[in-house]
C-alpha atoms as a PDB file:
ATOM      1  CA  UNK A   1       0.000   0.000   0.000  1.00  0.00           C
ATOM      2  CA  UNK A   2       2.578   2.228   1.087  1.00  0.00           C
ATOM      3  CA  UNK A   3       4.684   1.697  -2.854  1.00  0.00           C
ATOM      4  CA  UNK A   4       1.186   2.544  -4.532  1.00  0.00           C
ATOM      5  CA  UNK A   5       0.962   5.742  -2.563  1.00  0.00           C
ATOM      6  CA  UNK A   6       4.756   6.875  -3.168  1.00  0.00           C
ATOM      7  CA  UNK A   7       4.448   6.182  -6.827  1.00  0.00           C
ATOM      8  CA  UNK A   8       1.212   7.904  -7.002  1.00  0.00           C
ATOM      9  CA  UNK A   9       2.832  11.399  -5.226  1.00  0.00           C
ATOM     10  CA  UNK A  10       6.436  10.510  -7.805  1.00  0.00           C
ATOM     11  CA  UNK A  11       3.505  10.641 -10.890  1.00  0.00           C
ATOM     12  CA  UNK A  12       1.664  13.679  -9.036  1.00  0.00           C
ATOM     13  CA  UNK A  13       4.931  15.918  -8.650  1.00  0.00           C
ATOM     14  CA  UNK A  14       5.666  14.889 -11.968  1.00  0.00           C
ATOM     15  CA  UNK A  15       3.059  16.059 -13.934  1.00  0.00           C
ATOM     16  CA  UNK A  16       2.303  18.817 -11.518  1.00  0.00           C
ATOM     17  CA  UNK A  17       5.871  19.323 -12.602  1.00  0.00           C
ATOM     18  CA  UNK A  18       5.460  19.570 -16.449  1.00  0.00           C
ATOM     19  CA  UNK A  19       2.602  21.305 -16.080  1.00  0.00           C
ATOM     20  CA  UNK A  20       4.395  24.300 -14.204  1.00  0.00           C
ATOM     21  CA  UNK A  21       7.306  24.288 -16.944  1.00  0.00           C
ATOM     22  CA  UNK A  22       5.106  24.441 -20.196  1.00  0.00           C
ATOM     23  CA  UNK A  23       3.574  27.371 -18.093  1.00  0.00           C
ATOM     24  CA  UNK A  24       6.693  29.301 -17.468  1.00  0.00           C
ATOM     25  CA  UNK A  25       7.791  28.668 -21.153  1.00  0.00           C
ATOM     26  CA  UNK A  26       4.706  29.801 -22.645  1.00  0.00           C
ATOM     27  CA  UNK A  27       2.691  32.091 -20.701  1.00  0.00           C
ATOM     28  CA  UNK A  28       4.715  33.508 -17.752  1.00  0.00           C
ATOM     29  CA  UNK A  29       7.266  35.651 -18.432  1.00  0.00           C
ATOM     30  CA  UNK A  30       5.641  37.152 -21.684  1.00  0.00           C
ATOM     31  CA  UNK A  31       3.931  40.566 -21.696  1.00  0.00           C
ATOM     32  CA  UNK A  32       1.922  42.190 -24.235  1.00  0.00           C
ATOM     33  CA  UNK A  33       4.097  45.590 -25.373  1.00  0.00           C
ATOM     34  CA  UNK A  34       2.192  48.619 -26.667  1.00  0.00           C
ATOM     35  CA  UNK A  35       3.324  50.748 -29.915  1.00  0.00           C
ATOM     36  CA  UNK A  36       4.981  52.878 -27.692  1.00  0.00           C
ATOM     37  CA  UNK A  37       6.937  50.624 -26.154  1.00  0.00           C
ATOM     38  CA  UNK A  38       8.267  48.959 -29.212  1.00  0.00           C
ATOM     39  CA  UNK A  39       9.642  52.388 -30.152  1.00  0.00           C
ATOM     40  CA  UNK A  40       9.506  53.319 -33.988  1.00  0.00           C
ATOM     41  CA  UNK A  41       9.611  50.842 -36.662  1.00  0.00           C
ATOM     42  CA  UNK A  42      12.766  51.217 -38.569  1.00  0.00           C
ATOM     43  CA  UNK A  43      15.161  49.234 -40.967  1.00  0.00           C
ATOM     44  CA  UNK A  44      19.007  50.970 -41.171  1.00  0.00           C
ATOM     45  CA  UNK A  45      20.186  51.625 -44.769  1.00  0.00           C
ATOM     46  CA  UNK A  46      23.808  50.812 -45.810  1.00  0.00           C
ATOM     47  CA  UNK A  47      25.575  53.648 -43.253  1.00  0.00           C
ATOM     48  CA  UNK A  48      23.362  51.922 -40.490  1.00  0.00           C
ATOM     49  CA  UNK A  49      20.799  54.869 -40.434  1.00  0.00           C
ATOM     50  CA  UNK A  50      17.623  54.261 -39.501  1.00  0.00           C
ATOM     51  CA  UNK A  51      14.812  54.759 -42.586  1.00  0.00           C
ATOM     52  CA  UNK A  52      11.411  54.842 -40.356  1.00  0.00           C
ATOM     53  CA  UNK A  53       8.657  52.530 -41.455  1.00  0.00           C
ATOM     54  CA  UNK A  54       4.596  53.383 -41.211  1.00  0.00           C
ATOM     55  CA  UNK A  55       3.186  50.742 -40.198  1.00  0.00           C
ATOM     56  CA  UNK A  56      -0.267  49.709 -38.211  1.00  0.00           C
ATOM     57  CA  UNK A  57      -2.178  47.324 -36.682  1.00  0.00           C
ATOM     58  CA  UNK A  58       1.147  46.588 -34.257  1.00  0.00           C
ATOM     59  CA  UNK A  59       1.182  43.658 -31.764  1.00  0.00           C
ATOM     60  CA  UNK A  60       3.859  42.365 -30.058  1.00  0.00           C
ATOM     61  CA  UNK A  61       5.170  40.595 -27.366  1.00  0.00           C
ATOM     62  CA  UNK A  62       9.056  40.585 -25.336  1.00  0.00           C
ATOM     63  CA  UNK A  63       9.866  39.051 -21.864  1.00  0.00           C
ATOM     64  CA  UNK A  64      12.922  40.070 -20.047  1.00  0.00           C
ATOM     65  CA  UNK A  65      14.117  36.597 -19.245  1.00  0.00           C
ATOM     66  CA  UNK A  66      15.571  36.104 -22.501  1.00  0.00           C
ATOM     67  CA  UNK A  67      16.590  38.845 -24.883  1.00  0.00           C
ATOM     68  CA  UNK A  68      15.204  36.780 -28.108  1.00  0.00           C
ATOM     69  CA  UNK A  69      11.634  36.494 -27.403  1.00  0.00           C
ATOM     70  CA  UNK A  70      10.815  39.543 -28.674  1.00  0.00           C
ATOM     71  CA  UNK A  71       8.216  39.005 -31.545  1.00  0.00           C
ATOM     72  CA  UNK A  72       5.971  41.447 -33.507  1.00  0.00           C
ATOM     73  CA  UNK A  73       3.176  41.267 -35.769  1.00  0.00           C
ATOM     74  CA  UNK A  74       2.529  44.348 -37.855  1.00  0.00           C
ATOM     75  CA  UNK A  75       0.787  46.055 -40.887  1.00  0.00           C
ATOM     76  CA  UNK A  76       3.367  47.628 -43.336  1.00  0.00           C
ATOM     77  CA  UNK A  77       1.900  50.956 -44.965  1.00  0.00           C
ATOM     78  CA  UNK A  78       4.405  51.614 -47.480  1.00  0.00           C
ATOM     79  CA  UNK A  79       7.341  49.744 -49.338  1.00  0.00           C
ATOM     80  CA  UNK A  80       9.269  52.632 -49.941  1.00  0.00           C
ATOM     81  CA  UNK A  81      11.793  52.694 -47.049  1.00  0.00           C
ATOM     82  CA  UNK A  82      12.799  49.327 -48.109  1.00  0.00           C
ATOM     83  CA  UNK A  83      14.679  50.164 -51.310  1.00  0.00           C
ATOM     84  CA  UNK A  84      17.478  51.806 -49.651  1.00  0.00           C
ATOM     85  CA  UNK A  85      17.501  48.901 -46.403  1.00  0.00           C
ATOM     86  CA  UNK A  86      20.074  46.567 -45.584  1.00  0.00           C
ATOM     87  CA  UNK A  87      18.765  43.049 -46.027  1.00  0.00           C
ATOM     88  CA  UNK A  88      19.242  40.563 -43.546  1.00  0.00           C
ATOM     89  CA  UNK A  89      21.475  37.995 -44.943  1.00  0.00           C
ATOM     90  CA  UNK A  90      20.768  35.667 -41.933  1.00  0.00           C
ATOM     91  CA  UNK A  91      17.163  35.918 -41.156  1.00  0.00           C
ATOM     92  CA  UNK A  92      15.938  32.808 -39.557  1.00  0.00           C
ATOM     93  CA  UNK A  93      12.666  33.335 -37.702  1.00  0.00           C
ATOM     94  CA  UNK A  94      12.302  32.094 -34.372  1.00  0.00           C
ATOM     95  CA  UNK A  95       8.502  30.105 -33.152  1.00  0.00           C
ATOM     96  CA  UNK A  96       6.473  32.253 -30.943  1.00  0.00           C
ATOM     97  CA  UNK A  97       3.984  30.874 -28.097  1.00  0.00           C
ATOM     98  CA  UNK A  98       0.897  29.286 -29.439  1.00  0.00           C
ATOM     99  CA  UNK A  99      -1.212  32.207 -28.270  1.00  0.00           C
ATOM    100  CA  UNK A 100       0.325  34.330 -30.620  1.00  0.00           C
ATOM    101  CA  UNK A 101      -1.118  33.698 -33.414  1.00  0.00           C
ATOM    102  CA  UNK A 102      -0.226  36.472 -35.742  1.00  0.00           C
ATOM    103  CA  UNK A 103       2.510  35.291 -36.006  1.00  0.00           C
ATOM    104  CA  UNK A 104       4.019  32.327 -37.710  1.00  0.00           C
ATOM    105  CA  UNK A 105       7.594  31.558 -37.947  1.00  0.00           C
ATOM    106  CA  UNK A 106       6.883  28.182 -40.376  1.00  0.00           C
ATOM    107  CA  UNK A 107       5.363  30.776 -42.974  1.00  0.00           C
ATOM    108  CA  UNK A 108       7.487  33.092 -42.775  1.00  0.00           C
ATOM    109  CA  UNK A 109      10.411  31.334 -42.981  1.00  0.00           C
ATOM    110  CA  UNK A 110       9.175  29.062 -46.217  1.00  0.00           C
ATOM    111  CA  UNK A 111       8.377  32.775 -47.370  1.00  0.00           C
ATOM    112  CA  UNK A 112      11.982  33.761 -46.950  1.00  0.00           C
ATOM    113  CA  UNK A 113      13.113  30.868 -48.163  1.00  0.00           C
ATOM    114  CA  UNK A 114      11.159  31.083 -51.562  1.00  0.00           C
ATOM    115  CA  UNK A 115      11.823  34.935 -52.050  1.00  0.00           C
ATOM    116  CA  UNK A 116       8.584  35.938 -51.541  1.00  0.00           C
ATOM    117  CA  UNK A 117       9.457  38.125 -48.382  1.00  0.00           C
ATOM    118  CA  UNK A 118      12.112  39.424 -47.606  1.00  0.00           C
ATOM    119  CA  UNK A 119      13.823  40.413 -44.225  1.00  0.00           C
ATOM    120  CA  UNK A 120      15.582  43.131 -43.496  1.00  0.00           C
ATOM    121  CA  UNK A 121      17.387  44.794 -40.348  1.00  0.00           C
ATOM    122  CA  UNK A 122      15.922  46.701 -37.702  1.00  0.00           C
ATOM    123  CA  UNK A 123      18.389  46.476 -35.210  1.00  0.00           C
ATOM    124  CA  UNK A 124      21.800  45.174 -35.000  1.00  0.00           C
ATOM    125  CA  UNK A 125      23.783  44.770 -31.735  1.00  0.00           C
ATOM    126  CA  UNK A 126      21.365  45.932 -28.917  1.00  0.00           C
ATOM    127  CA  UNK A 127      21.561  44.408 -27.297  1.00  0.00           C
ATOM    128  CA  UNK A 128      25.259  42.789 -28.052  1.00  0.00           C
ATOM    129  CA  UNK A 129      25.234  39.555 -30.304  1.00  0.00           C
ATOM    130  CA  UNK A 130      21.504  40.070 -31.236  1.00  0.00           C
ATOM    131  CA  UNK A 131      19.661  41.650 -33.797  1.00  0.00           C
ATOM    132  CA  UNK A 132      15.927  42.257 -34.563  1.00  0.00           C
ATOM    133  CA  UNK A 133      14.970  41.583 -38.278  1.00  0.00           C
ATOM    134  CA  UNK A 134      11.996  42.693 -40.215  1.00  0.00           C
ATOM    135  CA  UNK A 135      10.636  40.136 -42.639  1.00  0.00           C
ATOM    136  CA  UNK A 136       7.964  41.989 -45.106  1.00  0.00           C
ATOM    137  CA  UNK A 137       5.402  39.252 -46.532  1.00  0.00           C
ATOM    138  CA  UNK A 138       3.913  40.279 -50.032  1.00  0.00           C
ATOM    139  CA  UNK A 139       0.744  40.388 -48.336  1.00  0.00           C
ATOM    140  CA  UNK A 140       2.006  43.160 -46.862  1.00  0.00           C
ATOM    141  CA  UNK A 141       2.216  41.832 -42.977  1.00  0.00           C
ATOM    142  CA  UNK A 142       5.687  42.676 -41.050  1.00  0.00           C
ATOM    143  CA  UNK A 143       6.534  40.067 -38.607  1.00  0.00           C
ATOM    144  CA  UNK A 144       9.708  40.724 -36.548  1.00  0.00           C
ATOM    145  CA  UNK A 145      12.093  38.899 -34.147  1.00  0.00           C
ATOM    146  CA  UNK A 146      15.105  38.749 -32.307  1.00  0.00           C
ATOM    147  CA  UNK A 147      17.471  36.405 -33.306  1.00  0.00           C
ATOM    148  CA  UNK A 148      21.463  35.627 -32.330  1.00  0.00           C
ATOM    149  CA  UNK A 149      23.851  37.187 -34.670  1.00  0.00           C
ATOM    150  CA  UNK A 150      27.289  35.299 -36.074  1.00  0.00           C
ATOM    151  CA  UNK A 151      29.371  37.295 -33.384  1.00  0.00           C
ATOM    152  CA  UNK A 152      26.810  36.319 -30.716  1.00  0.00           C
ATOM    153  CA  UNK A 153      27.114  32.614 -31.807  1.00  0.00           C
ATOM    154  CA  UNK A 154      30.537  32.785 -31.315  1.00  0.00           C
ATOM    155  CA  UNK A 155      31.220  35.114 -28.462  1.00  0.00           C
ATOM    156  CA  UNK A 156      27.881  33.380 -26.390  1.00  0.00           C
ATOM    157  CA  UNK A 157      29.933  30.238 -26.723  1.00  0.00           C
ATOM    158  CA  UNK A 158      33.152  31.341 -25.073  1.00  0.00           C
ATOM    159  CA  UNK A 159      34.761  31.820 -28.156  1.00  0.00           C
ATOM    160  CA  UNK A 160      37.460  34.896 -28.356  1.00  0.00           C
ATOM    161  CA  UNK A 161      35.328  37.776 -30.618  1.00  0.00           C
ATOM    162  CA  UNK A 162      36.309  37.152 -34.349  1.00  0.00           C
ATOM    163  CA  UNK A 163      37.176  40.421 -36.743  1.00  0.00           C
ATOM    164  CA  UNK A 164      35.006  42.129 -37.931  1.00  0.00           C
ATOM    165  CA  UNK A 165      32.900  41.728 -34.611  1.00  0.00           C
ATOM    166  CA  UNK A 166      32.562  45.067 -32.166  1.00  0.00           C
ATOM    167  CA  UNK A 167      33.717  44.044 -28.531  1.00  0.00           C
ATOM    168  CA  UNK A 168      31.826  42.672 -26.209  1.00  0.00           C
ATOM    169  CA  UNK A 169      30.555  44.548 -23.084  1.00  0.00           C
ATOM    170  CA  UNK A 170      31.937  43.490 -20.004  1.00  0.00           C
ATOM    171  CA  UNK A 171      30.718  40.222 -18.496  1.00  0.00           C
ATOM    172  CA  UNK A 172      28.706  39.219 -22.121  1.00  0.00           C
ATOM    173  CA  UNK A 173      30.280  35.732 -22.511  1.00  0.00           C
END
């Protein structure tokens, strides 16, 4: 009687367990961010100046527990801004939480991956080793996300910062 009741408490704690994890990792930490807090929507031309983008209809979500779970859903008013942007050469779009279900990193990346959309950068550095990306669907729909850059890779690993990187801020790797 006494084994039935321990395994029963093991298979309790476990799933109460679980439960509390898938939680954490999908509801928890994440916080709806207002227009204002997402700051102006901009992609940075060949100098690295920002060219501002009108856009609407802007949702997004960020959580400070982890400086890529930024993701944004958006309404992109005009095309213009992104003749003169930098493309990202490296855009790989990271899955957002179920509940947020404007946005769709499968799509986008097949989108990407076709040449259909195309991505572009927002940010680059800020903080260090990450950049946000812009991906621009012919639909019209901006999706963005924060994803690790190639110095990131390497510096988040322990590696010494390769050339071309900028140097790390203290205590980064």
């Amino acid at each position: 009687m006494i084994t039935r009741i321990v395994i029963s408490a093991l298979l309790a704690f476990a799933l109460l367990s679980g439960v509390l994890m898938w939680y954490l990792q999908v509801y928890a930490y994440y916080e709806e961010l207002t227009p204002a807090q997402v700051g102006e929507v901009v992609v940075l031309d060949d100098r690295a100046a920002p060219i501002p983008v009108a856009v609407s209809e802007l949702r997004a979500i960020d959580a400070d527990s982890s400086p890529i779970r930024f993701r944004a859903c958006m309404t992109v008013q005009d095309v213009t801004p992104f003749e003169h942007a930098v493309e990202h050469e490296r855009a790989e779009p990271l899955v957002a939480p179920g509940w947020f279900d404007c946005f769709d990193a499968r799509e986008v990346g097949e989108a990407l991956e076709s040449g259909q959309a195309k991505a572009y950068v927002w940010k680059l550095n800020e903080p260090y080793g990450i950049d946000r990306v812009l991906a621009v669907m012919p639909d019209g729909r901006g999706l963005a996300w924060n994803q690790i850059n190639a110095c990131g890779e390497i510096v988040f690993d322990g590696d010494p910062v390769p050339p071309g990187c900028p140097t790390p801020p203290e205590g980064t790797n």
